[in-house]
PDB file of N, CA and C in Angstrom:
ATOM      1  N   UNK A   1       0.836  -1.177   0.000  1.00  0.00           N
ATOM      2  CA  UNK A   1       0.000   0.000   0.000  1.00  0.00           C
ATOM      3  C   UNK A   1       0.886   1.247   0.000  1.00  0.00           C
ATOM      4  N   UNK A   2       0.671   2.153  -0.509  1.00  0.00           N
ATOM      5  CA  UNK A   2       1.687   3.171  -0.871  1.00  0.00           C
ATOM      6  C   UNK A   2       0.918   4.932   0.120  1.00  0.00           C
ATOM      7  N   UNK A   3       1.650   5.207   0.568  1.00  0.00           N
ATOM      8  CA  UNK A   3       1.338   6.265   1.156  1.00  0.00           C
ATOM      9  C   UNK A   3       0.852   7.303   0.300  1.00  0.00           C
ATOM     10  N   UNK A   4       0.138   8.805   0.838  1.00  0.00           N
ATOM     11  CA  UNK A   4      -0.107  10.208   0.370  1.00  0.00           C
ATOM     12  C   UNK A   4       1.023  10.216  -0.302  1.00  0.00           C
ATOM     13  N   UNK A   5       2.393  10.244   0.186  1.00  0.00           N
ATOM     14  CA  UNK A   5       3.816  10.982   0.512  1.00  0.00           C
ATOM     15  C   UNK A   5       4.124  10.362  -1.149  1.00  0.00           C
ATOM     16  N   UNK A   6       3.808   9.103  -1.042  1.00  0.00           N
ATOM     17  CA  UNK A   6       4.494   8.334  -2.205  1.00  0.00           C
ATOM     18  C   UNK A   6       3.872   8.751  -3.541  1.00  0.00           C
ATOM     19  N   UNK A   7       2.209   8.602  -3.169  1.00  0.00           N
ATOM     20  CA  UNK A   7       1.474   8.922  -4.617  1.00  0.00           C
ATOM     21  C   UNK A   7       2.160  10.433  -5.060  1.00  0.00           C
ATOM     22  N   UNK A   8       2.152  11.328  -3.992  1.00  0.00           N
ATOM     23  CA  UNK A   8       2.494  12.744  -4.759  1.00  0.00           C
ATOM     24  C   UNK A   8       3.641  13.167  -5.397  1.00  0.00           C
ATOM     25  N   UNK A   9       4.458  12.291  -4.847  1.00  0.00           N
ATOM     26  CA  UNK A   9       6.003  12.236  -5.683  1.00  0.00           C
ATOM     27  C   UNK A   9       5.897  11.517  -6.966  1.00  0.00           C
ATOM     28  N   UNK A  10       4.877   9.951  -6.833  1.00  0.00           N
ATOM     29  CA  UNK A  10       4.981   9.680  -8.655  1.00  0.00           C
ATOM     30  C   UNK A  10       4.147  10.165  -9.052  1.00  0.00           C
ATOM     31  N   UNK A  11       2.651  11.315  -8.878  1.00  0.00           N
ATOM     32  CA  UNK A  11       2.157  12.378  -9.337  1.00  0.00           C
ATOM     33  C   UNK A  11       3.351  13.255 -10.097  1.00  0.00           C
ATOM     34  N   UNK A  12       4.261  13.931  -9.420  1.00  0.00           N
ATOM     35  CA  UNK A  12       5.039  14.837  -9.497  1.00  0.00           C
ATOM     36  C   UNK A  12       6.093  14.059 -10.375  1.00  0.00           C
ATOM     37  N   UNK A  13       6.908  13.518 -10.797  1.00  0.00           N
ATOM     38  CA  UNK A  13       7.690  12.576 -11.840  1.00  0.00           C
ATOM     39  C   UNK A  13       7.163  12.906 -12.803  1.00  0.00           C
ATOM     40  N   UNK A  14       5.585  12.055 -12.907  1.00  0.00           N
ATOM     41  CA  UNK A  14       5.043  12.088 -13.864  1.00  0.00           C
ATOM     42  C   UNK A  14       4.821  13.454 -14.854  1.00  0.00           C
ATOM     43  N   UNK A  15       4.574  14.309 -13.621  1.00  0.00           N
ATOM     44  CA  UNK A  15       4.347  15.677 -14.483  1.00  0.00           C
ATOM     45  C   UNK A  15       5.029  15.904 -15.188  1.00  0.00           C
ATOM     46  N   UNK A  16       6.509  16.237 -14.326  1.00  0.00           N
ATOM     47  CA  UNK A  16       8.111  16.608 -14.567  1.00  0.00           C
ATOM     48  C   UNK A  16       8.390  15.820 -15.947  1.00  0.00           C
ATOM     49  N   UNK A  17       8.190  14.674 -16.267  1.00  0.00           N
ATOM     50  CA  UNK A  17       8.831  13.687 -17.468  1.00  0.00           C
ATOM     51  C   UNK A  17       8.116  14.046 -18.415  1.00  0.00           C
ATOM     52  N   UNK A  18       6.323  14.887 -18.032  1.00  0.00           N
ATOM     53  CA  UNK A  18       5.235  15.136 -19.316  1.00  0.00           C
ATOM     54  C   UNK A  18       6.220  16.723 -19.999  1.00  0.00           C
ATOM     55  N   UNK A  19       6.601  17.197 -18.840  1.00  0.00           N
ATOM     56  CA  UNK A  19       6.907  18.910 -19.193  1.00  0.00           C
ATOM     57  C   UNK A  19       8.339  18.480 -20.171  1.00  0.00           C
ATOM     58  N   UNK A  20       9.064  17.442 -19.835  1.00  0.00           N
ATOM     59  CA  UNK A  20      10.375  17.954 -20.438  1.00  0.00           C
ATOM     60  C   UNK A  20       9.889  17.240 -21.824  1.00  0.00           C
ATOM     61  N   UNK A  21       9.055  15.824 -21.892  1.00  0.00           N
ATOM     62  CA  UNK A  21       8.768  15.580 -23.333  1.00  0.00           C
ATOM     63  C   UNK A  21       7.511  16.670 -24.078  1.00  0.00           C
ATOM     64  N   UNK A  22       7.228  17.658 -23.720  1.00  0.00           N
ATOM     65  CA  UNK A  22       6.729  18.269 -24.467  1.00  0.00           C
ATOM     66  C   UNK A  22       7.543  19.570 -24.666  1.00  0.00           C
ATOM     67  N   UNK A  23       8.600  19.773 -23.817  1.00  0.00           N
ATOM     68  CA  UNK A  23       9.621  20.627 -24.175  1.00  0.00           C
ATOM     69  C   UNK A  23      10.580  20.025 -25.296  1.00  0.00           C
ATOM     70  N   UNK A  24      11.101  19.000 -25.662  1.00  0.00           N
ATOM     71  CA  UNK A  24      11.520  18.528 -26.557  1.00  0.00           C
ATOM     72  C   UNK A  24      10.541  18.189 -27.872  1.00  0.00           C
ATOM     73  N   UNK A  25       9.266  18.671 -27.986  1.00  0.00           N
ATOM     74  CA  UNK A  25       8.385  18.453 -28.817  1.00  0.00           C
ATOM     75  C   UNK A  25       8.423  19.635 -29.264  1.00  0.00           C
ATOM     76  N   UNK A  26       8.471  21.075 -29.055  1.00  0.00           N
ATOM     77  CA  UNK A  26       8.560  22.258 -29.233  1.00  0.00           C
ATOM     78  C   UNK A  26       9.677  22.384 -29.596  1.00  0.00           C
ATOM     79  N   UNK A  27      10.913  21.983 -28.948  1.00  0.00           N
ATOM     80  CA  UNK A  27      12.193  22.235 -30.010  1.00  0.00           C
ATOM     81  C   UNK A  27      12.392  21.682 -31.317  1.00  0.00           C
ATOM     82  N   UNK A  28      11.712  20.272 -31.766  1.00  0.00           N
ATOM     83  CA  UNK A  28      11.544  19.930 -32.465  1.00  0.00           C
ATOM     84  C   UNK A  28      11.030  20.448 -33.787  1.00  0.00           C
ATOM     85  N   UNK A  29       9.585  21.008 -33.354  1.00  0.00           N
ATOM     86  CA  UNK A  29       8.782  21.699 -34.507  1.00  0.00           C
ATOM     87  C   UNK A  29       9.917  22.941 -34.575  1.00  0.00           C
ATOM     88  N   UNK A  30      10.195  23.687 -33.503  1.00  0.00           N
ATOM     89  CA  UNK A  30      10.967  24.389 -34.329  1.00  0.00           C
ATOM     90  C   UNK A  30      11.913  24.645 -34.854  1.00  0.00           C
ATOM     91  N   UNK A  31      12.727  23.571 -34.721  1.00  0.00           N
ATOM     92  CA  UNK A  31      13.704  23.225 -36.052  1.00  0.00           C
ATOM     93  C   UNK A  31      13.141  23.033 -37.135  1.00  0.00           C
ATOM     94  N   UNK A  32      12.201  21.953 -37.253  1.00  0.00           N
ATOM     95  CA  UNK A  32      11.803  21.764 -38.201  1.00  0.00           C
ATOM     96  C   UNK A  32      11.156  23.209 -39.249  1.00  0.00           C
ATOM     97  N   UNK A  33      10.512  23.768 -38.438  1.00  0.00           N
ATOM     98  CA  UNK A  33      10.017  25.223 -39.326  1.00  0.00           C
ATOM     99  C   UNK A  33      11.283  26.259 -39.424  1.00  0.00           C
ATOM    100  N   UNK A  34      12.246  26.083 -38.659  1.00  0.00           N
ATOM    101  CA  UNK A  34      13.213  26.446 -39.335  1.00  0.00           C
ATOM    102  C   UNK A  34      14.155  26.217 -40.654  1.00  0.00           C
ATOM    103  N   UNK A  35      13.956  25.159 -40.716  1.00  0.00           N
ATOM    104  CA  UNK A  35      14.942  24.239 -41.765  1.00  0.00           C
ATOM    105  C   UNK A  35      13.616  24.346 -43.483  1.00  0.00           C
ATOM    106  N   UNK A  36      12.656  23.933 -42.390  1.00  0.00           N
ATOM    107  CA  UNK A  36      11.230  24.614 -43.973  1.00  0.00           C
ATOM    108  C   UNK A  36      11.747  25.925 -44.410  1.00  0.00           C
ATOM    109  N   UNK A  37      11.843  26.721 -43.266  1.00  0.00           N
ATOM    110  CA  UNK A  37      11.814  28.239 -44.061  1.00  0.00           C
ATOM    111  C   UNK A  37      12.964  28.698 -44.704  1.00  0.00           C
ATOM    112  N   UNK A  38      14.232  27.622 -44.118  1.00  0.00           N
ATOM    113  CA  UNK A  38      15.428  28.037 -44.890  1.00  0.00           C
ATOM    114  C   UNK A  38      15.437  27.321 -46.730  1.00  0.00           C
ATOM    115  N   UNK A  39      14.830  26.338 -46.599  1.00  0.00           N
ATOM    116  CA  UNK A  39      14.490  25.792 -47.661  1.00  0.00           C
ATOM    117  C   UNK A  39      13.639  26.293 -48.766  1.00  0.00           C
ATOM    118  N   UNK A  40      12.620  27.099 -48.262  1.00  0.00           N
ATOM    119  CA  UNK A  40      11.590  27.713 -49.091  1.00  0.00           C
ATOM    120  C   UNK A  40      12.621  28.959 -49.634  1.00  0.00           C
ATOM    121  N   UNK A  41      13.237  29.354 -48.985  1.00  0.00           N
ATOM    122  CA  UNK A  41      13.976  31.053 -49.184  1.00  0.00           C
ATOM    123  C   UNK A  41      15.049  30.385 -50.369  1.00  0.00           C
ATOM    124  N   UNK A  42      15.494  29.556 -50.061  1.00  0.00           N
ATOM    125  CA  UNK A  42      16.849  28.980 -51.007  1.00  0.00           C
ATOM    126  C   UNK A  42      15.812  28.514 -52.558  1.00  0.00           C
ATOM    127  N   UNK A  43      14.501  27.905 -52.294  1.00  0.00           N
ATOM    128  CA  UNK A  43      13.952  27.819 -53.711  1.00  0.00           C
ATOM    129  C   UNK A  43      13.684  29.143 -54.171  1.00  0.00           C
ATOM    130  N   UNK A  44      13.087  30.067 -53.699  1.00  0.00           N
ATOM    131  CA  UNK A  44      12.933  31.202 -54.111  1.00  0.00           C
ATOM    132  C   UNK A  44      13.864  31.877 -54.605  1.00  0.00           C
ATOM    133  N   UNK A  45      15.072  32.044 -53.871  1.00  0.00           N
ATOM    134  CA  UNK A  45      16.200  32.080 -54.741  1.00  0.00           C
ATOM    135  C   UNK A  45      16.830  31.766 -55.685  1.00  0.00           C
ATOM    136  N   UNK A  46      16.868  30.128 -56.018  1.00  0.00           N
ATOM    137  CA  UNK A  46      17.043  29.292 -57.193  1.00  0.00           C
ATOM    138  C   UNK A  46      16.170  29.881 -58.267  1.00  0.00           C
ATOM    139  N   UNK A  47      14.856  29.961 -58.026  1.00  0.00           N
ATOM    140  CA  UNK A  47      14.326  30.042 -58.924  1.00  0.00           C
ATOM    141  C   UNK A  47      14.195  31.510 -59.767  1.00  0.00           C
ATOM    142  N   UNK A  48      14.325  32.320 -59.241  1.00  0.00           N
ATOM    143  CA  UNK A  48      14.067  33.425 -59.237  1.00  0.00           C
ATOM    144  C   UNK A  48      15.756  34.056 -59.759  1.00  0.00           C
ATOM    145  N   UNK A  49      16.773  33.364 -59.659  1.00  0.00           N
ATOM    146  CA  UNK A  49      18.515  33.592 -60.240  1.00  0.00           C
ATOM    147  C   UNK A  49      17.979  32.597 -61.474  1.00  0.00           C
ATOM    148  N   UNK A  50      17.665  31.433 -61.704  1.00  0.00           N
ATOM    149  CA  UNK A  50      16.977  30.766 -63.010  1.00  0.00           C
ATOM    150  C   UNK A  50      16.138  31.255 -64.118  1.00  0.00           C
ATOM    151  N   UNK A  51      15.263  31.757 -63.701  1.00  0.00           N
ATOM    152  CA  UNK A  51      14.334  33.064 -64.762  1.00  0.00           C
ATOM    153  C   UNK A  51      15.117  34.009 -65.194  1.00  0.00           C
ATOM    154  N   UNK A  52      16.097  34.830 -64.525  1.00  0.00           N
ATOM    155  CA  UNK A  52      16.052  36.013 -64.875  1.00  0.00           C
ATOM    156  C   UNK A  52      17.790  35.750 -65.814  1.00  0.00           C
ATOM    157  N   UNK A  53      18.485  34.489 -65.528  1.00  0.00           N
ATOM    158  CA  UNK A  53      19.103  33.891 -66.090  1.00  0.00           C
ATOM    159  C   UNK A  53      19.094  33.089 -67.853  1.00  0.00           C
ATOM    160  N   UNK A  54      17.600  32.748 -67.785  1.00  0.00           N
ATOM    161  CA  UNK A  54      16.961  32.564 -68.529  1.00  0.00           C
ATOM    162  C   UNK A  54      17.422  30.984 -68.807  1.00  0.00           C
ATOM    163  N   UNK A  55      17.675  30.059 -68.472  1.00  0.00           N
ATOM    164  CA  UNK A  55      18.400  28.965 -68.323  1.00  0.00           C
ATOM    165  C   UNK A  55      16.996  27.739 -68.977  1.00  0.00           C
ATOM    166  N   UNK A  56      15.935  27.932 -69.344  1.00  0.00           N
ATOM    167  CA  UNK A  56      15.250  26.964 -70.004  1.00  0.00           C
ATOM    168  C   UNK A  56      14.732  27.210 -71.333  1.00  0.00           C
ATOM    169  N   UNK A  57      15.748  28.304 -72.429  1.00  0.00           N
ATOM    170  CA  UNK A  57      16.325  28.254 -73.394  1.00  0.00           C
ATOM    171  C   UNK A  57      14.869  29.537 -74.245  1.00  0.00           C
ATOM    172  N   UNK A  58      14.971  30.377 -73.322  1.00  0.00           N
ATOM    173  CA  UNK A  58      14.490  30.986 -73.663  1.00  0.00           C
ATOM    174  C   UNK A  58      15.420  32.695 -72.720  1.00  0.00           C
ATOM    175  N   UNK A  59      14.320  33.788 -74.338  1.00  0.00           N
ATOM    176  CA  UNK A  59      15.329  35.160 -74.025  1.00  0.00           C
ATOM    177  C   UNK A  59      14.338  36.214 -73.554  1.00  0.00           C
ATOM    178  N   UNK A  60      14.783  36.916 -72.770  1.00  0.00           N
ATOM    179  CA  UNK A  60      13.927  38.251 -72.437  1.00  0.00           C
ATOM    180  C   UNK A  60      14.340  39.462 -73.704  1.00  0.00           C
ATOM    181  N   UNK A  61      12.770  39.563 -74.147  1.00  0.00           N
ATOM    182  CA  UNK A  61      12.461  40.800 -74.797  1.00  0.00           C
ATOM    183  C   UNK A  61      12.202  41.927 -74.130  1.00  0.00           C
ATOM    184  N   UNK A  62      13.105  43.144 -74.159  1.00  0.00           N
ATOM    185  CA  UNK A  62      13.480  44.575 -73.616  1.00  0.00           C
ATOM    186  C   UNK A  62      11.715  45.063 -74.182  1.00  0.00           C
ATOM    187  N   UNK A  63      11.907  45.037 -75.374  1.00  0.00           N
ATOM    188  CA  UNK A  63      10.928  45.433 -76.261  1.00  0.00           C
ATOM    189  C   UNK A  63       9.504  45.267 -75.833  1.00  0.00           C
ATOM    190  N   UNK A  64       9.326  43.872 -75.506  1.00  0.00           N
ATOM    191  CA  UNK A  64       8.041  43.394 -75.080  1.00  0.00           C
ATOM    192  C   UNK A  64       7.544  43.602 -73.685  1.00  0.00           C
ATOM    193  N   UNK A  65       8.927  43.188 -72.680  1.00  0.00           N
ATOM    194  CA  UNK A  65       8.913  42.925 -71.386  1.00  0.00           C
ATOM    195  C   UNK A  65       8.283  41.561 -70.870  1.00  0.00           C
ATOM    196  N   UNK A  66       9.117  40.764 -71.207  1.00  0.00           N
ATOM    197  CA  UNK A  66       8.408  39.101 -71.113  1.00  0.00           C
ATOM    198  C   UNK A  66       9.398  38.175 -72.292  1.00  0.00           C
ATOM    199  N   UNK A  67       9.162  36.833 -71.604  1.00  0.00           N
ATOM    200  CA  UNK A  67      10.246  36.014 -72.442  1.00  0.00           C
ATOM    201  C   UNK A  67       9.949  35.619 -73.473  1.00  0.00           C
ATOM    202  N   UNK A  68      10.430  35.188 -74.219  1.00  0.00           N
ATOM    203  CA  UNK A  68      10.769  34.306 -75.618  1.00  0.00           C
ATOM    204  C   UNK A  68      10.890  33.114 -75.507  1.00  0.00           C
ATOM    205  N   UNK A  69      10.204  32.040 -76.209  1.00  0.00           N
ATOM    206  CA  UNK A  69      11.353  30.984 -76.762  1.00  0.00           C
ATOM    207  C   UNK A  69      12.322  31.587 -77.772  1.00  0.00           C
ATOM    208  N   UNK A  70      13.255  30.340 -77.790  1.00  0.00           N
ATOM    209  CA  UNK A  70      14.922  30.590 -79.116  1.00  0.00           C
ATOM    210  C   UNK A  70      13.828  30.642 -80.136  1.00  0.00           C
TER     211      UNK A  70
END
């Protein structure tokens, strides 16, 4: 049979072990939305140095303002 004394300490564990795995659940996501947003910025970049590069064989018309095919 387990005392007051006893239940409130593995009450209290329990809490303590809920707080730090949901503190490691929060660092998590936010790495993760970190590493998304560094990723999204680097496509935007790619893509956007690719267009204006013109690298899928087509040319920008001064004239028109908009691309060409060759």
């Amino acid at each position: 049979m387990t005392t007051k004394r006893e239940e409130r300490k593995q009450r209290s564990e329990a809490e303590r072990l809920e707080r730090e795995r949901h503190k490691r659940s929060r660092v998590t996501q936010r790495r993760l939305l970190l590493v998304v947003g560094v990723l999204a910025v680097i496509a935007v970049v790619v893509l956007a140095v690719t267009r204006r590069q013109g690298g899928s064989g087509r040319v920008w018309s001064a004239e028109h303002g908009h691309w060409h095919d060759k």
